[in-house]
Protein backbone atom coordinates (compact mmCIF):
# COMPACT_ATOMS: atom_id res chain seq x y z
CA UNK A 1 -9.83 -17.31 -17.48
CA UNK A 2 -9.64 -17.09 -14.14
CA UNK A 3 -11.05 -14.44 -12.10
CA UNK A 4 -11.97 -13.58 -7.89
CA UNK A 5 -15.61 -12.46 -7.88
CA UNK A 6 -15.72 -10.78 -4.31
CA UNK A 7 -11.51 -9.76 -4.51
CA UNK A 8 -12.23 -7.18 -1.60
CA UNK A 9 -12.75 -10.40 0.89
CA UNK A 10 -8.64 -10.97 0.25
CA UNK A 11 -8.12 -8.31 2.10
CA UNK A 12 -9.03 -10.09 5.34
CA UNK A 13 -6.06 -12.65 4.82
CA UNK A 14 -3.71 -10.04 6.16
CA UNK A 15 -5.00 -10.58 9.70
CA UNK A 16 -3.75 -14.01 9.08
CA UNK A 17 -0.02 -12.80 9.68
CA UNK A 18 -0.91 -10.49 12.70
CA UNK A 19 -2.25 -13.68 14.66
CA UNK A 20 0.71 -15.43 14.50
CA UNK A 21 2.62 -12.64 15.78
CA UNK A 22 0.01 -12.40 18.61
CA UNK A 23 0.03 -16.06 19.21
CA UNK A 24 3.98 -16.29 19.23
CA UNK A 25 3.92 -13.57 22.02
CA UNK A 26 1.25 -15.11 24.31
CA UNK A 27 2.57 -18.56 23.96
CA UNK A 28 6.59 -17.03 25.35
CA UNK A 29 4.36 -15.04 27.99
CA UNK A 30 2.68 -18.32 29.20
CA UNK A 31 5.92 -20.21 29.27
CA UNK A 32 7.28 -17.38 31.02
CA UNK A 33 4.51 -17.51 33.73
CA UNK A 34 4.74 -21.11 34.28
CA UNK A 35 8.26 -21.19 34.64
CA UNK A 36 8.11 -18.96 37.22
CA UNK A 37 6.08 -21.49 39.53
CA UNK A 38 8.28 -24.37 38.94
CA UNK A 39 12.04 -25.26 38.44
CA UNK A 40 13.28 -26.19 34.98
CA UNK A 41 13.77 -29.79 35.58
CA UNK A 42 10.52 -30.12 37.22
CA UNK A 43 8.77 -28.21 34.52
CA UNK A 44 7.37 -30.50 32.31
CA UNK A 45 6.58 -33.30 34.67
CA UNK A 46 4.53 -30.95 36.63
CA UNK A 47 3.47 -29.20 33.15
CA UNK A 48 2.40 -31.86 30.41
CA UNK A 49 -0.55 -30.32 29.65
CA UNK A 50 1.41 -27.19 27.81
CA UNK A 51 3.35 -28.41 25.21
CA UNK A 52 4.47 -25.66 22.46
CA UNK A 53 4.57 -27.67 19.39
CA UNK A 54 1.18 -29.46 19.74
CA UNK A 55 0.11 -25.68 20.37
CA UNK A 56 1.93 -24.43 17.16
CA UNK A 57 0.06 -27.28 15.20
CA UNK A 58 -2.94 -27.02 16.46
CA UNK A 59 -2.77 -23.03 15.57
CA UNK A 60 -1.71 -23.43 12.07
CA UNK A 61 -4.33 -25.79 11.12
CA UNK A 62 -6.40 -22.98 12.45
CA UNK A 63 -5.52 -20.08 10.47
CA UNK A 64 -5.10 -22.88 7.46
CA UNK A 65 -9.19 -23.01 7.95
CA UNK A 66 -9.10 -19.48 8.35
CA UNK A 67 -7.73 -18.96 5.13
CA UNK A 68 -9.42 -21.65 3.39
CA UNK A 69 -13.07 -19.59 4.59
CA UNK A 70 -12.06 -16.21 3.71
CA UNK A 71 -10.80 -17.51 0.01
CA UNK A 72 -14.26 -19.40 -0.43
CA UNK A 73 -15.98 -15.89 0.62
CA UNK A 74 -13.66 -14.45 -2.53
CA UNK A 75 -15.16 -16.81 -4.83
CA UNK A 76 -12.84 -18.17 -7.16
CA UNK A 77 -14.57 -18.69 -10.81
CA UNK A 78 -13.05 -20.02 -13.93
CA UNK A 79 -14.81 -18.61 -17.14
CA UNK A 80 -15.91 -21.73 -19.36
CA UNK A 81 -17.52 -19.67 -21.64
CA UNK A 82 -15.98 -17.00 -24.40
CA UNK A 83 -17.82 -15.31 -27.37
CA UNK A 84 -17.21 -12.22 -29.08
CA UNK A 85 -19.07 -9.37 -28.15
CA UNK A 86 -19.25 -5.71 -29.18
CA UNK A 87 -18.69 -3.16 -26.86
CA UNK A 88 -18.04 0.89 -26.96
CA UNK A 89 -14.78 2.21 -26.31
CA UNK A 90 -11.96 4.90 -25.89
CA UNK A 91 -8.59 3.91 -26.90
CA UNK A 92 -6.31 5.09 -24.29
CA UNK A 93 -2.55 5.91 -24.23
CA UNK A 94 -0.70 6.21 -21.43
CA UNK A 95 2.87 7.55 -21.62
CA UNK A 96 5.12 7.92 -18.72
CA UNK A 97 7.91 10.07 -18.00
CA UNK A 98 10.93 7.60 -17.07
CA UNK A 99 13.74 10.34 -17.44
CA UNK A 100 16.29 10.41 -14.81
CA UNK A 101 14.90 13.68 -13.43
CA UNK A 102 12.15 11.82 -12.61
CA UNK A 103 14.06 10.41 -9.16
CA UNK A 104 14.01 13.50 -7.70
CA UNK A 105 12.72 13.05 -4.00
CA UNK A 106 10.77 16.58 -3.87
CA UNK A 107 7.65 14.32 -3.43
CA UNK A 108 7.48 11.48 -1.62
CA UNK A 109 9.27 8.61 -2.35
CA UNK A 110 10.32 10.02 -5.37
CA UNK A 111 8.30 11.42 -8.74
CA UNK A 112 8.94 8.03 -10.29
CA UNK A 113 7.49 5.87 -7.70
CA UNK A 114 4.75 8.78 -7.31
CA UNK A 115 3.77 8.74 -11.11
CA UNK A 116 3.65 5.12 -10.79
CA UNK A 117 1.23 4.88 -8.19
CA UNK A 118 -0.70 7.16 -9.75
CA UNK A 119 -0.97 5.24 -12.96
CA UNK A 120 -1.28 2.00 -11.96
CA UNK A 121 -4.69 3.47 -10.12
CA UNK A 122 -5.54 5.61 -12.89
CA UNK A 123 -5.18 1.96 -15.15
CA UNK A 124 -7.71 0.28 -12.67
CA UNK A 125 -9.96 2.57 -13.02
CA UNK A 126 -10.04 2.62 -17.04
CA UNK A 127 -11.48 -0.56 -16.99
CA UNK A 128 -13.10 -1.14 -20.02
CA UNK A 129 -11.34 1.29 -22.50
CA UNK A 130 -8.54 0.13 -24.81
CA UNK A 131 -4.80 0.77 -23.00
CA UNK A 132 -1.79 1.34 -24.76
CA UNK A 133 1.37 2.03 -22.74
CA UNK A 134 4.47 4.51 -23.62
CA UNK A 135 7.86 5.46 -21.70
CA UNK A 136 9.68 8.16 -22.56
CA UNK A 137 13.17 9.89 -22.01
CA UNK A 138 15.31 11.20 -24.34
CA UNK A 139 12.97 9.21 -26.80
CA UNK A 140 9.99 7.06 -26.67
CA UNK A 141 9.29 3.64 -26.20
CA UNK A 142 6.56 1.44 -26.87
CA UNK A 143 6.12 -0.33 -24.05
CA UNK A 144 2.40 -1.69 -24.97
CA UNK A 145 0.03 -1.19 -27.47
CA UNK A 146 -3.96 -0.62 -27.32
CA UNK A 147 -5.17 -3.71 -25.68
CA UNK A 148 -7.51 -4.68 -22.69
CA UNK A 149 -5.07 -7.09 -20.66
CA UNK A 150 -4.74 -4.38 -17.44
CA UNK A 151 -2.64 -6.95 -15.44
CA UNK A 152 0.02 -7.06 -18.49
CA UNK A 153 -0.30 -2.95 -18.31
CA UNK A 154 0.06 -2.83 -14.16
CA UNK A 155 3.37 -4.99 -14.75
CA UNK A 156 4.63 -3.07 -17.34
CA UNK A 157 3.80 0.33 -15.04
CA UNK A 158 5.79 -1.25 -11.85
CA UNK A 159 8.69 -1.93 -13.84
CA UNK A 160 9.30 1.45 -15.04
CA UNK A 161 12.76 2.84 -14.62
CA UNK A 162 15.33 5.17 -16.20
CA UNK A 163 17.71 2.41 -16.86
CA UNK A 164 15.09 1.36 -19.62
CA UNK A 165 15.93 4.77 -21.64
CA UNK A 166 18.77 4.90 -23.97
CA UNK A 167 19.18 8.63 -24.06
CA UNK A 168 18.06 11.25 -20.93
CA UNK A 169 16.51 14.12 -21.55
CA UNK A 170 12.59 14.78 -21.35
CA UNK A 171 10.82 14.12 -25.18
CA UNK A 172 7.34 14.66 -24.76
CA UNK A 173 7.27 15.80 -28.44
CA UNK A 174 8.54 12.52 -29.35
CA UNK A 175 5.80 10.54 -27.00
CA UNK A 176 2.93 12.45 -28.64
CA UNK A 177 4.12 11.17 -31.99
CA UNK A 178 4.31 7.74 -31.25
CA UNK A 179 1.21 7.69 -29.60
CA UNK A 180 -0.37 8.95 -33.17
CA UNK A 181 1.06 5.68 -34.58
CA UNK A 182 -0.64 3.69 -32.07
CA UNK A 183 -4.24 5.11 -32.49
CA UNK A 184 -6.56 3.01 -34.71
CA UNK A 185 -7.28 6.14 -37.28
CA UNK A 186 -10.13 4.63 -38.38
CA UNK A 187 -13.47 6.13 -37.61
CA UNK A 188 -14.97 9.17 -36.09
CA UNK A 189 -13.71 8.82 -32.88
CA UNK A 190 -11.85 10.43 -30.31
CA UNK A 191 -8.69 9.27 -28.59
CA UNK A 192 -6.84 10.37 -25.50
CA UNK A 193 -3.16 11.21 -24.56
CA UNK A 194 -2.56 11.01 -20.78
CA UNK A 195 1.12 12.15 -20.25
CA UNK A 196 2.92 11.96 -17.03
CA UNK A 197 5.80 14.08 -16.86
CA UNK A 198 7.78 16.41 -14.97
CA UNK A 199 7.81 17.99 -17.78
CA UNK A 200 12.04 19.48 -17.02
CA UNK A 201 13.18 19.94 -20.08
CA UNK A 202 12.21 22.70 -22.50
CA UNK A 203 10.66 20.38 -25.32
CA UNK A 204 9.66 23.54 -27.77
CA UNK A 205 7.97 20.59 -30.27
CA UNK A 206 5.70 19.40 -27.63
CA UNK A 207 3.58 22.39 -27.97
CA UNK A 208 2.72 22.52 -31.86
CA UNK A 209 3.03 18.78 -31.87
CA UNK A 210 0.24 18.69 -29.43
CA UNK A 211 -1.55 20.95 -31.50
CA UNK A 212 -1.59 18.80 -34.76
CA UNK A 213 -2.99 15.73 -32.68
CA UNK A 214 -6.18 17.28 -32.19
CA UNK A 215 -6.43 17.19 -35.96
CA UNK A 216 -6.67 13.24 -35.74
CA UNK A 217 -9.61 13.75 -33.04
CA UNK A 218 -6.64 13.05 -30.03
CA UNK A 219 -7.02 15.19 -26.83
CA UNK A 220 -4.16 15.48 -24.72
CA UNK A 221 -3.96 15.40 -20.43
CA UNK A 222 -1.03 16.22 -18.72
CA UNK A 223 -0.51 15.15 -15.39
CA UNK A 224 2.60 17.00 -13.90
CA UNK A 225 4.71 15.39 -11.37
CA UNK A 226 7.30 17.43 -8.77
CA UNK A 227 7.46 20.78 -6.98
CA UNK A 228 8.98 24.30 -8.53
CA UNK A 229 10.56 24.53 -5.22
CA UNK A 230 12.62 21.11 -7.09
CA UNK A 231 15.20 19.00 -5.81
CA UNK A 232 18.65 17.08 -6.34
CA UNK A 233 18.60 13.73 -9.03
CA UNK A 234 19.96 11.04 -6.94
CA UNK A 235 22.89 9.11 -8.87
CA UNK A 236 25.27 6.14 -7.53
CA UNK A 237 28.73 6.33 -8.40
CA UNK A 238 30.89 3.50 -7.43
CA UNK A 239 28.16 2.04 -5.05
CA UNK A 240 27.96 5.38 -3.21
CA UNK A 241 25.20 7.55 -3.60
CA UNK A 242 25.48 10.91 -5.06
CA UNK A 243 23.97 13.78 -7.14
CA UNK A 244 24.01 14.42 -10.87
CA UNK A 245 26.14 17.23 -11.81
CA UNK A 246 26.11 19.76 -14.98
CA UNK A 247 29.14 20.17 -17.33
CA UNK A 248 30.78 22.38 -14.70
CA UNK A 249 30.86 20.30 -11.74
CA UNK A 250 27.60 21.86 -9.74
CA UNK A 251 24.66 19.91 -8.44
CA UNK A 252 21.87 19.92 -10.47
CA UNK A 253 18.49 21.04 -8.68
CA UNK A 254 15.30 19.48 -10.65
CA UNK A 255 12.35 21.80 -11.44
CA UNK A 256 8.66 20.75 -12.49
CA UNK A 257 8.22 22.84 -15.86
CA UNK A 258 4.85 24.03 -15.04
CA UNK A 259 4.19 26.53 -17.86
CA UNK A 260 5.38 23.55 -20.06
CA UNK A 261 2.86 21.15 -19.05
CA UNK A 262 -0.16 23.24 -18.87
CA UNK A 263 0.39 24.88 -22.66
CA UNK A 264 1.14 21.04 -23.84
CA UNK A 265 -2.74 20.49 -22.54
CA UNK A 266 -4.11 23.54 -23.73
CA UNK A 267 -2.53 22.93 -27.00
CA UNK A 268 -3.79 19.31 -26.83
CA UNK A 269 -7.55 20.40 -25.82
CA UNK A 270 -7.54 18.48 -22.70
CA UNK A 271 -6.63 19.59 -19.01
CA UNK A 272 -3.53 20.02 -17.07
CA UNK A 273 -3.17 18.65 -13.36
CA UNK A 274 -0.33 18.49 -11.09
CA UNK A 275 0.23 14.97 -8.37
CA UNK A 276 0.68 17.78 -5.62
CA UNK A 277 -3.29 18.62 -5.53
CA UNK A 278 -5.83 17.72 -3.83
CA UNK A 279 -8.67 17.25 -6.23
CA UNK A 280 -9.18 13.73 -7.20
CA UNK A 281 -7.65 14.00 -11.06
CA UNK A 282 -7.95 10.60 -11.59
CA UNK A 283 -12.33 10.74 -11.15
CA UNK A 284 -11.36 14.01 -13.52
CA UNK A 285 -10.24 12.21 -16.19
CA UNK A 286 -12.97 9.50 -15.65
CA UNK A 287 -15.55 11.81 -16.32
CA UNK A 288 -13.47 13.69 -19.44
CA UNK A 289 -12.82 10.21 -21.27
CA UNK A 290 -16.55 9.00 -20.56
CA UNK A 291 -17.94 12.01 -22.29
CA UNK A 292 -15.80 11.11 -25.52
CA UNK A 293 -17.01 9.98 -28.40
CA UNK A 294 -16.59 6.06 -28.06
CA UNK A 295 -16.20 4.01 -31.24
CA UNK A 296 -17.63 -0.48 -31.59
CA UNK A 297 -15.20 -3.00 -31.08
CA UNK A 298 -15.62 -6.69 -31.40
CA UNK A 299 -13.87 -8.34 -28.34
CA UNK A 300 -13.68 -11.83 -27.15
CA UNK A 301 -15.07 -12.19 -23.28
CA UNK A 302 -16.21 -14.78 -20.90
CA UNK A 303 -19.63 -14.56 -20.44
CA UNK A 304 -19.96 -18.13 -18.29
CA UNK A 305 -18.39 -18.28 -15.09
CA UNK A 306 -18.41 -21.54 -13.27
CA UNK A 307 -17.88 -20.77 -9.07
CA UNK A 308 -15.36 -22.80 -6.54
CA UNK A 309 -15.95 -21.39 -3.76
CA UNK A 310 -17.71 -24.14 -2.23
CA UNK A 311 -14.71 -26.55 -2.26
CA UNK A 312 -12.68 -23.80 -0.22
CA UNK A 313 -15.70 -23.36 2.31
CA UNK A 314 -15.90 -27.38 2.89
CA UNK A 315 -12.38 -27.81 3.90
CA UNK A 316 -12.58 -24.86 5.93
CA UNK A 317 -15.48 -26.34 7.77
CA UNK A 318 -14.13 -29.85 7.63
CA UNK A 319 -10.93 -28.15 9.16
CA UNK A 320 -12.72 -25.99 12.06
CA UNK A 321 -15.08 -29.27 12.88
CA UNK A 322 -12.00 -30.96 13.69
CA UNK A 323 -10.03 -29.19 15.44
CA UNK A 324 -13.06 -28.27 18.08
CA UNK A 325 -13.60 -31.93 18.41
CA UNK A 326 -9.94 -32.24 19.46
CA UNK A 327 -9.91 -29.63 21.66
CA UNK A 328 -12.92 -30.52 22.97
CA UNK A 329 -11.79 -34.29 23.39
CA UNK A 330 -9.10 -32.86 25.21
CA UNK A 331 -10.15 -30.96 27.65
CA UNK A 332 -12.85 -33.84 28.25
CA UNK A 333 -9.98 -36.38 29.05
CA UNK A 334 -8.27 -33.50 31.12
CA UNK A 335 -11.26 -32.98 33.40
């Protein structure tokens, strides 16, 4: 398996991009300056020593080594090892509201692209609990079930869309039922519900569903996405964009269902919490899940990691010693 030790370090490859826009600026600002002191046809007999290419060249083998260094501070490993090891923990369902209310813009971009973000941090930071993964319109979906691959769950997350629901509407009812067929139920343990919703429509089952989960030691979060202030559901008709309509003809204005969402948590023994705050929810839920009662799995896991790094860090050097020599060659032979 392979795996970045130090992934932070990446980071620094951005600046990679910003120096060639710097570079490509300074070098039309020098060719501007010299071809101020000289004609065009005497230009580059009385200017040999700037030539753009060679400069070009010379620059990307630069940011090449660049690279090369900042990927060998990263630390590239490749597990050689893999056992099976028991560890402690939660199984974890996510289920996200893909209905088509969920495009409404009353938060920025959108509540879809909102929730997303939201989960695909709130994923990251469940790092070593069991994730399964639900969408949900007018039904539910499976989209995952309990497993540990987080990558597989961040793709699934970014891919979300209404066009993957057969029927509209908002079943959170439905999602809390599924999500008992995924649980292991197994064991003394307890198991948590996180659903992201806007929670529009009136789902009357959610509540007392909600309720019977708890019976199966499940505790349900809600996490509730929009404004009651609302907004219009973007539509495209014929290529144009428009606004959904209701059976006679008006615009449809989108509403967060708050009471909804908050009795769906009470019901569910967990906590209600709303995109739109400032607290930091997802350290919230941390804290809730990490005070449940965990239950042993056996998992397999690399426990041998074998570094590469150094390969990345001789080229770089390799790279950088050569190009000072040339420069420094040169300037020697112009002097």
């Amino acid at each position: 398996m392979f795996r970045i030790e130090h992934i932070m370090y990446l980071s620094w490859v951005l600046v990679i991009p910003l120096l060639l826009v710097l570079f490509y600026f300074l070098i039309q600002k020098k060719e501007r300056d010299l071809k101020k002191l000289a004609e065009p046809s005497l230009f580059k007999a009385l200017f040999k020593g700037f030539d753009k290419r060679s400069a070009w060249v010379y620059f990307i083998w630069f940011l090449l080594a660049l690279g090369l260094g900042i990927i060998s501070l990263a630390n590239p490993q490749w597990g050689t090892k893999m056992e099976r090891v028991k560890a402690k923990s939660s199984d974890i369902v996510i289920a996200l509201d893909i209905s088509k209310s969920m495009l409404a813009d009353d938060v920025l971009p959108n509540r879809m692209e909102r929730a997303k973000k939201f989960t695909e941090r709130l994923i990251r930071s469940l790092k070593g609990e069991r994730i399964g993964l639900i969408s949900f319109a007018g039904s539910a979906y499976l989209q995952m079930p309990l497993t540990a691959d987080y990558a597989a769950a961040e793709i699934f997350v970014k891919s979300a869309n209404p066009n993957q629901a057969g029927t509209q509407g908002t079943a959170i009812a439905d999602a809390i039922d599924l999500a008992g067929e995924v649980f292991d139920q197994e064991g003394p343990y307890q198991r948590a519900l996180i659903i992201i919703t806007d929670g529009e429509n009136h789902d009357t089952d959610a509540i007392e569903r909600a309720r019977l989960a708890t019976e199966n030691g499940t505790r349900i979060y809600t996490i509730g996405v929009g404004t009651e202030e609302g907004a219009y559901i973007p539509e495209s008709r014929q290529g144009r964009r428009g606004y959904l309509n209701d059976k006679q003809g008006n615009i449809v204005t989108s509403k967060i269902n708050k009471e909804m969402i908050e009795k769906v948590a009470d019901a569910g023994n967990g906590n209600a919490y709303f995109l739109t705050q400032s607290n930091n929810i997802i350290d919230d839920i941390k804290g809730e899940i990490d005070r449940m009662q965990k239950r042993e799995v056996q998992q397999q896991s690399f426990t041998d990691y074998v570094s590469y790094y150094q390969y990345f860090l001789a080229v770089s050097i390799l790279l950088f010693i050569y190009l000072f020599s040339t420069r420094y060659m040169g300037l020697s032979r112009a002097g």
